[in-house]
Protein backbone atom coordinates (compact mmCIF):
# COMPACT_ATOMS: atom_id res chain seq x y z
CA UNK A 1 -31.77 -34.82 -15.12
CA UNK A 2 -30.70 -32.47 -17.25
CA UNK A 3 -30.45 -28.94 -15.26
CA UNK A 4 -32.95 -26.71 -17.23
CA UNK A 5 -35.80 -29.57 -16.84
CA UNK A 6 -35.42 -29.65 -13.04
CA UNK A 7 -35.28 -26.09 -13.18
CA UNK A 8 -38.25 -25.58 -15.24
CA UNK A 9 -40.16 -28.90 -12.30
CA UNK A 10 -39.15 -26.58 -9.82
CA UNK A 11 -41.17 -23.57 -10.86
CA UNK A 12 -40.80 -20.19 -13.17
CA UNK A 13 -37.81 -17.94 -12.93
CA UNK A 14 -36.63 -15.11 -14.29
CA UNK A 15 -37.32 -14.24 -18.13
CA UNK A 16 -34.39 -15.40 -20.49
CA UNK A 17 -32.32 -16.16 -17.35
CA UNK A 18 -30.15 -19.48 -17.74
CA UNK A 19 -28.93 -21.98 -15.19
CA UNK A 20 -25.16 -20.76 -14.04
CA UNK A 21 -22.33 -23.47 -13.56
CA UNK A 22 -22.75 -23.94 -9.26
CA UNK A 23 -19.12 -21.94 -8.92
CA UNK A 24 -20.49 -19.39 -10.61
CA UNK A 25 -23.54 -18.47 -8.21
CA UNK A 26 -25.97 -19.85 -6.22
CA UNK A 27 -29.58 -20.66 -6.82
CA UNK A 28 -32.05 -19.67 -4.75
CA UNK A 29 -36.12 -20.80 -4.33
CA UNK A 30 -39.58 -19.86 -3.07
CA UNK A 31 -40.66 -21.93 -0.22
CA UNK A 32 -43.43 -23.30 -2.92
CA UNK A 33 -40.13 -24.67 -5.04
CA UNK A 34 -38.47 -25.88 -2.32
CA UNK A 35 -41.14 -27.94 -1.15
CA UNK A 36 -41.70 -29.23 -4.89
CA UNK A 37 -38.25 -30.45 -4.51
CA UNK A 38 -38.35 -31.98 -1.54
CA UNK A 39 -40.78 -34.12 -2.87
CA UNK A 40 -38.74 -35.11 -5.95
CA UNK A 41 -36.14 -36.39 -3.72
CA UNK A 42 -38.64 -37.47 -0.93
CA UNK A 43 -37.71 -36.14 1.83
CA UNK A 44 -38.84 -34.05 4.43
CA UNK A 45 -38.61 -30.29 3.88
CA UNK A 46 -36.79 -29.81 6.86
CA UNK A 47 -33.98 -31.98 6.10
CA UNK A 48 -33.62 -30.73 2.43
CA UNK A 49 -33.03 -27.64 4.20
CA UNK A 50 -29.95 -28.89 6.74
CA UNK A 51 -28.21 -30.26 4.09
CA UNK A 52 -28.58 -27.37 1.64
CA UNK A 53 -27.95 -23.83 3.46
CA UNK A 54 -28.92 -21.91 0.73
CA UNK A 55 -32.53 -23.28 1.05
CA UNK A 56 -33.43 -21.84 4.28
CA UNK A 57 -35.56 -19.52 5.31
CA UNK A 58 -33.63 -16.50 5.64
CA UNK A 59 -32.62 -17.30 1.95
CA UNK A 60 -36.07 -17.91 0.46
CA UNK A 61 -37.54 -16.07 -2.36
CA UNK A 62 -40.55 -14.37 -0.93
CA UNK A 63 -44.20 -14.78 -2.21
CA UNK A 64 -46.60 -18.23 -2.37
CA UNK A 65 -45.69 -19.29 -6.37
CA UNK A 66 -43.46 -21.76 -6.86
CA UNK A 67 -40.25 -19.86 -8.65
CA UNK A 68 -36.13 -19.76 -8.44
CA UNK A 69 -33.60 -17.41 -9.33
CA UNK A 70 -30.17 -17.67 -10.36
CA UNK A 71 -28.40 -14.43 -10.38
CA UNK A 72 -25.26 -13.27 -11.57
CA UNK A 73 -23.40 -11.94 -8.43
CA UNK A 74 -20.41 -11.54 -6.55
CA UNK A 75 -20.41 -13.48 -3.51
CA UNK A 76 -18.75 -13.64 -0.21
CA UNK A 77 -17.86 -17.14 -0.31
CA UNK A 78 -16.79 -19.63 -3.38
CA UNK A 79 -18.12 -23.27 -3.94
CA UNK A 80 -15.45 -25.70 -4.12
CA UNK A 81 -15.32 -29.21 -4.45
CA UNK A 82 -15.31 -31.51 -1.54
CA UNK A 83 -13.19 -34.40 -1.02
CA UNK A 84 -14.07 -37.10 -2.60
CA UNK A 85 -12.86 -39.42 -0.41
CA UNK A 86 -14.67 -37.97 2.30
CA UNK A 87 -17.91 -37.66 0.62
CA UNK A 88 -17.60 -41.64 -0.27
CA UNK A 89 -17.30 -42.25 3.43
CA UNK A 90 -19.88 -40.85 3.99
CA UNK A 91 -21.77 -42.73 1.63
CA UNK A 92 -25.23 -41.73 0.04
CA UNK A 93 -24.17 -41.86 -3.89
CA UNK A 94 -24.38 -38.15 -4.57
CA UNK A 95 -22.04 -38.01 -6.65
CA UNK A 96 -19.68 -34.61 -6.42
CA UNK A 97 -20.19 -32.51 -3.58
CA UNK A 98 -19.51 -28.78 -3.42
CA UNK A 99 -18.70 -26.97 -0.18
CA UNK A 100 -18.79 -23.19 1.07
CA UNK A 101 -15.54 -21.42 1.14
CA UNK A 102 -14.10 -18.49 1.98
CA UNK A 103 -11.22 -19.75 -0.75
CA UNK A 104 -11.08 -20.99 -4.12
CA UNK A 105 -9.52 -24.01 -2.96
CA UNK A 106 -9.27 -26.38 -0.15
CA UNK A 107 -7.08 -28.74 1.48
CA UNK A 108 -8.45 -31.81 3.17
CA UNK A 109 -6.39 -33.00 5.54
CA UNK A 110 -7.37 -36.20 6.52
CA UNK A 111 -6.78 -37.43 3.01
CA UNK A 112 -3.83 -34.73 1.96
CA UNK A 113 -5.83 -33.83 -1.21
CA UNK A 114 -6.21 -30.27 -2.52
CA UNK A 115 -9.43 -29.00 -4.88
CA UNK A 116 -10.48 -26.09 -6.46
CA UNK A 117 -13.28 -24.13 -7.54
CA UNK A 118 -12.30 -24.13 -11.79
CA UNK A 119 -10.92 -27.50 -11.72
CA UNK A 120 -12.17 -30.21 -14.28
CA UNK A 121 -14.27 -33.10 -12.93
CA UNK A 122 -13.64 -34.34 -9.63
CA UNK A 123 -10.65 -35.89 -7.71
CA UNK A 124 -8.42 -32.85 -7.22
CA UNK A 125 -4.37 -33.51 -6.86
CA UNK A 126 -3.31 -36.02 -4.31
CA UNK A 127 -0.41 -34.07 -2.18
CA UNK A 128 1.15 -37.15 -1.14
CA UNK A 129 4.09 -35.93 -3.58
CA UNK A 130 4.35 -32.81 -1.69
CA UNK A 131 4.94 -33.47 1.87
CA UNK A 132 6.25 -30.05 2.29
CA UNK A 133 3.46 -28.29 1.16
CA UNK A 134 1.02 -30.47 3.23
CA UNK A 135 3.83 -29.38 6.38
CA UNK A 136 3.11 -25.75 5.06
CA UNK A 137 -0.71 -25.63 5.71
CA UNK A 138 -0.28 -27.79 9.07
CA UNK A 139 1.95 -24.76 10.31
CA UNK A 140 -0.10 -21.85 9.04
CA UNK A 141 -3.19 -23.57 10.53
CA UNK A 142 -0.54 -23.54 14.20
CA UNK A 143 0.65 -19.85 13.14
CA UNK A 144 -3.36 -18.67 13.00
CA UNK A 145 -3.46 -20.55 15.97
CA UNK A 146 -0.79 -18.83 18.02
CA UNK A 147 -1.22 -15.48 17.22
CA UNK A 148 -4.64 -14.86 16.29
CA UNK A 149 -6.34 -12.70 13.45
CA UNK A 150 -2.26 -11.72 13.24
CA UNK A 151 -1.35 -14.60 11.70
CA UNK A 152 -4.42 -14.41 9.14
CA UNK A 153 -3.70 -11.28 7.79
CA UNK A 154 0.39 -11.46 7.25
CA UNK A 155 -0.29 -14.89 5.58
CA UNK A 156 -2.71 -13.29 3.22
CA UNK A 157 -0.58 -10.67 2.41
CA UNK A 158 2.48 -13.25 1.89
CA UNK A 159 0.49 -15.16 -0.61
CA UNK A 160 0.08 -11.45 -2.61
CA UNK A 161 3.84 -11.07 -2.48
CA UNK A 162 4.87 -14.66 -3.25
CA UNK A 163 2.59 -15.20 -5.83
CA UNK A 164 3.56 -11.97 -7.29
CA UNK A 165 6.88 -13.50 -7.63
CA UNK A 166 5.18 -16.67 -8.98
CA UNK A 167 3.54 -14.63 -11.76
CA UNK A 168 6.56 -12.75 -13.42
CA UNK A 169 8.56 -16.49 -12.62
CA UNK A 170 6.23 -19.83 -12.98
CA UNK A 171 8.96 -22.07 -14.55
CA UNK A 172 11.24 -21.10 -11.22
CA UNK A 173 13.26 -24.37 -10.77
CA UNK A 174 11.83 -25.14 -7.48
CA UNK A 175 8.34 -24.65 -8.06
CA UNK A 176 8.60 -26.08 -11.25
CA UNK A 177 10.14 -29.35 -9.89
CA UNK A 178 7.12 -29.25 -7.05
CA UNK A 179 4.13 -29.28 -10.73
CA UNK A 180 6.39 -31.83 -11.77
CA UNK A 181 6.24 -33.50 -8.47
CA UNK A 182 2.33 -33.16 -8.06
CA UNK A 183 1.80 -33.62 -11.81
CA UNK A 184 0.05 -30.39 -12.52
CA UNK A 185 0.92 -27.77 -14.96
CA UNK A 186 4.16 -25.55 -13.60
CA UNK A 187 2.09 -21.85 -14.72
CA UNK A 188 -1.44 -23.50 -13.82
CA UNK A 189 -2.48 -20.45 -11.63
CA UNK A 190 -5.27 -22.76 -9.88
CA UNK A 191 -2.96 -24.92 -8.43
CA UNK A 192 0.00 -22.12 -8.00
CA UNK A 193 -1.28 -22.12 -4.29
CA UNK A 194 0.57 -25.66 -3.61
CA UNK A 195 3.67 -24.35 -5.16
CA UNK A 196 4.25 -21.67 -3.27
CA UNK A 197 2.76 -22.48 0.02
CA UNK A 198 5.98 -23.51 1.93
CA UNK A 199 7.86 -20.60 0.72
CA UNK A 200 4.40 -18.43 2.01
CA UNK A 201 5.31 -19.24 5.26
CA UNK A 202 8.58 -18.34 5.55
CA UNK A 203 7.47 -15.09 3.96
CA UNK A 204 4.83 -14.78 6.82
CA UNK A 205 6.97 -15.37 9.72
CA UNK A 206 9.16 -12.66 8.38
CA UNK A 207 6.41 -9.81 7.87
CA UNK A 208 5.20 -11.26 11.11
CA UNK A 209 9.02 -10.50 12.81
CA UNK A 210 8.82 -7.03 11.40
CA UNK A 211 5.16 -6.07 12.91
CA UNK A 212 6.34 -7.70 16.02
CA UNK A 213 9.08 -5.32 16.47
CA UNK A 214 6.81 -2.33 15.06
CA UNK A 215 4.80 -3.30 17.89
CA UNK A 216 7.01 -3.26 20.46
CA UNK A 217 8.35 0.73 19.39
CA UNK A 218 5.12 1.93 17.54
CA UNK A 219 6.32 5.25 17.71
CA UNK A 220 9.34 3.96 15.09
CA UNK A 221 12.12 4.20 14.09
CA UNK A 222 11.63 1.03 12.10
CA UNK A 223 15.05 1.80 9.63
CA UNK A 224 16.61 -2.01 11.21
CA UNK A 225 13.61 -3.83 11.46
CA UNK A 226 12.68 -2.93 7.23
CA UNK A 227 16.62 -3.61 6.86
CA UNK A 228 16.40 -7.10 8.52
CA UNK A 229 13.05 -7.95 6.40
CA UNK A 230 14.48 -7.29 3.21
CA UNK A 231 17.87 -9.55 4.38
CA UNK A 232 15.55 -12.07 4.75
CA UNK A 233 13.43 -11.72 1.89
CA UNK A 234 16.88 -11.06 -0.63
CA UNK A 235 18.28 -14.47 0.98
CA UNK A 236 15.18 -16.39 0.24
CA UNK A 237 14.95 -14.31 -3.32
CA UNK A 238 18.49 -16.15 -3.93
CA UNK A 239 17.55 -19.52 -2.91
CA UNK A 240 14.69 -19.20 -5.52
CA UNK A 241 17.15 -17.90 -8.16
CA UNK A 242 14.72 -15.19 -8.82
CA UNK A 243 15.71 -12.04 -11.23
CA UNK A 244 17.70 -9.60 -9.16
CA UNK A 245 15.72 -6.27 -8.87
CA UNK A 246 12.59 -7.58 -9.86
CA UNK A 247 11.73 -9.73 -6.37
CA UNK A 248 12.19 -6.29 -4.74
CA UNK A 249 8.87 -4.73 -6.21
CA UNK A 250 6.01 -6.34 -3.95
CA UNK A 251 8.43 -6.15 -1.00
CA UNK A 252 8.71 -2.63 -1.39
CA UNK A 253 5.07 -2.13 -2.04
CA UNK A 254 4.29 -3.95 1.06
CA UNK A 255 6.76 -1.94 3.43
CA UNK A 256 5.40 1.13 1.64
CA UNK A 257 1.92 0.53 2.54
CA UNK A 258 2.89 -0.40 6.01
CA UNK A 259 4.42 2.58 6.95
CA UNK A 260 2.13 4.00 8.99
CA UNK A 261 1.05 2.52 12.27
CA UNK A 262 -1.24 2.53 14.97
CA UNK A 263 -0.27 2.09 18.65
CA UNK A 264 -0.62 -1.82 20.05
CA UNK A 265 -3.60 -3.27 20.95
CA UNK A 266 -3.82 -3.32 24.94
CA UNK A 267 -3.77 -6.69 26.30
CA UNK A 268 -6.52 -7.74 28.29
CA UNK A 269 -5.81 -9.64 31.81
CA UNK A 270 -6.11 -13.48 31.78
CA UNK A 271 -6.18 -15.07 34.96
CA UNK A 272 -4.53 -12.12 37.07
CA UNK A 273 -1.70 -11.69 34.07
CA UNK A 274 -1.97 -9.49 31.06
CA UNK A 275 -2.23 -11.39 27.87
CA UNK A 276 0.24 -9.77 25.00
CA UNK A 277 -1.48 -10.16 21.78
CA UNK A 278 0.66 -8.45 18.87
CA UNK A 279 -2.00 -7.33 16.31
CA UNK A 280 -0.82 -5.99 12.41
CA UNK A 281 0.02 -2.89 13.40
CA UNK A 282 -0.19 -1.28 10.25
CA UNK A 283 -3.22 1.35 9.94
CA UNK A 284 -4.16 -0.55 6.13
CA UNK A 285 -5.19 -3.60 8.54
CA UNK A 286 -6.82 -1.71 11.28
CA UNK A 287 -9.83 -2.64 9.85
CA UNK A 288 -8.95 -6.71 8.62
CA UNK A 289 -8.03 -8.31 11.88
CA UNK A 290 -11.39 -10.53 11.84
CA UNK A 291 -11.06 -11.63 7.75
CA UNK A 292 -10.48 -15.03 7.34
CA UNK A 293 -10.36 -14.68 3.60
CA UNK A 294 -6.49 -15.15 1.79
CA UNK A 295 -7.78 -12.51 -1.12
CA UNK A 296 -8.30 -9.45 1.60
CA UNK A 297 -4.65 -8.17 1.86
CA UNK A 298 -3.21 -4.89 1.65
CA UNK A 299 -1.55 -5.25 -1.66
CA UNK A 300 -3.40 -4.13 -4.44
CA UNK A 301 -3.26 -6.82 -7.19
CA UNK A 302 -4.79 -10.29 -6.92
CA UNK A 303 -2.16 -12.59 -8.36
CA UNK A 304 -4.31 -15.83 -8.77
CA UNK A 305 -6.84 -13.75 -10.85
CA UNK A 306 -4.89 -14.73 -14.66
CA UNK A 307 -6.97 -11.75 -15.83
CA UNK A 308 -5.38 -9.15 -13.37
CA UNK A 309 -1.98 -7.81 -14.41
CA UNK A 310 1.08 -7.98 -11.80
């Protein structure tokens, strides 16, 4: 059924208003439309409701007529396509499924296959070309793990610098070979994230070597520890073959907005022993430590946005 039909079965909505793609924005309904479609599908209310989150009750447009709304507005999470192996398991013929994300994208993996909010049709890109990358999200899902809201942050704010690099240097031999690899575009910035996850990480554990030594001497001087992060970075710059003094700028912006920092978190006692837990101990992140959400970093460009300049 064609989208404005339904729409129009479901009740009135908003005068010249049009139906959005469902990456776009959400659409919400009066408990009078929701209950129209629940008997469309037949099914009970209740379960229309668990399976759709954005029919429940705290969601519902108020008043008795039935009615939706589609609006046009930024929203704290992104639709994405699910698996589509893992909705076929599941059975039930509904076709695509979308899912709520805190990302554009998503990696399943139980079936190693990565989609994305823009992308074309359904399927997404099988990873089983790119073992490294697939080894990539398996250790920043252990690195979140081990270190906490840490780990969150610094990988966040890797992405911004890598994909920085990315930007001014798509056709980079190594990330080009990896499009090649995965048979996606090389300067396709919605699937950029796979080519640059493994070199994410290393950039991660390095900012995360740095704040750990911050932390341990918050009251500075942090001349070696900045000297030792840009060692690392330059050496991995090289491997990359990327344009001498160019790699340097988000690096620099990073340290720069890191300068400042806040004393260490105290440890709270586990068992009898204190437990050490090395926060970001930057003042920008004071206030990020519980964002889960790879666009909230310090640095202030978002690279995967091909309409924002870098």
């Amino acid at each position: 059924m064609d989208v404005d039909f339904l729409l129009a079965d479901l009740g009135d909505g908003p005068p010249g208003q049009q139906a959005l793609r469902p990456h776009l924005a959400e659409v919400f309904l009066s408990r009078p439309a929701v209950d129209r479609l629940a008997r469309m599908l037949a099914v009970p209310p209740a379960r229309l409701q668990w399976a759709l989150p954005h029919l429940r009750d705290c969601h519902l447009l108020s008043g008795e007529q039935a009615r939706w709304e589609w609006p046009w507005q930024p929203l704290a999470h992104y639709l994405v396509p699910g698996c589509g192996l893992c909705a076929a398991a599941r059975g039930g013929g509904w076709g695509e499924v979308w899912q709520v994300w805190p990302e554009r994208w998503k990696i399943c993996e139980r079936h190693s296959r990565f989609t994305h909010a823009r992308q074309d049709g359904p399927g997404g890109v099988a990873l089983d070309r790119l073992p490294e990358t697939v080894r990539a999200h398996r250790r920043r899902s252990r690195l979140e793990r081990r270190v906490g809201p840490t780990g969150a942050v610094l990988v966040a704010d890797a992405f911004a610098v890598t994909g920085w690099w990315w930007r001014r240097t798509p056709t980079t031999r190594r990330w080009a070979d990896r499009a090649a690899q995965a048979r996606v575009q090389p300067e396709d910035i919605e699937t950029a994230w796979l080519l640059v996850y493994p070199e994410v990480l290393l950039v991660a554990r390095a900012l995360l070597r740095y704040e750990q030594r911050r932390a341990a001497q918050p009251g500075g001087p942090w001349i070696a520890a900045e000297a030792d992060l840009v060692a690392e970075l330059s050496r991995l710059a090289g491997e990359l073959a990327l344009p001498s003094g160019r790699w340097q700028v988000p690096v620099a912006e990073w340290l720069a907005r890191h300068h400042r920092c806040a004393p260490p978190a105290v440890g709270r006692e586990v068992g009898g022993r204190r437990r050490a837990r090395r926060p970001v101990t930057a003042l920008v992140h004071r206030e990020d430590e519980s964002q889960m959400s790879l666009e909230s970093c310090c640095l202030p460009w978002d690279w995967s946005d091909p309409f924002t300049a870098v």
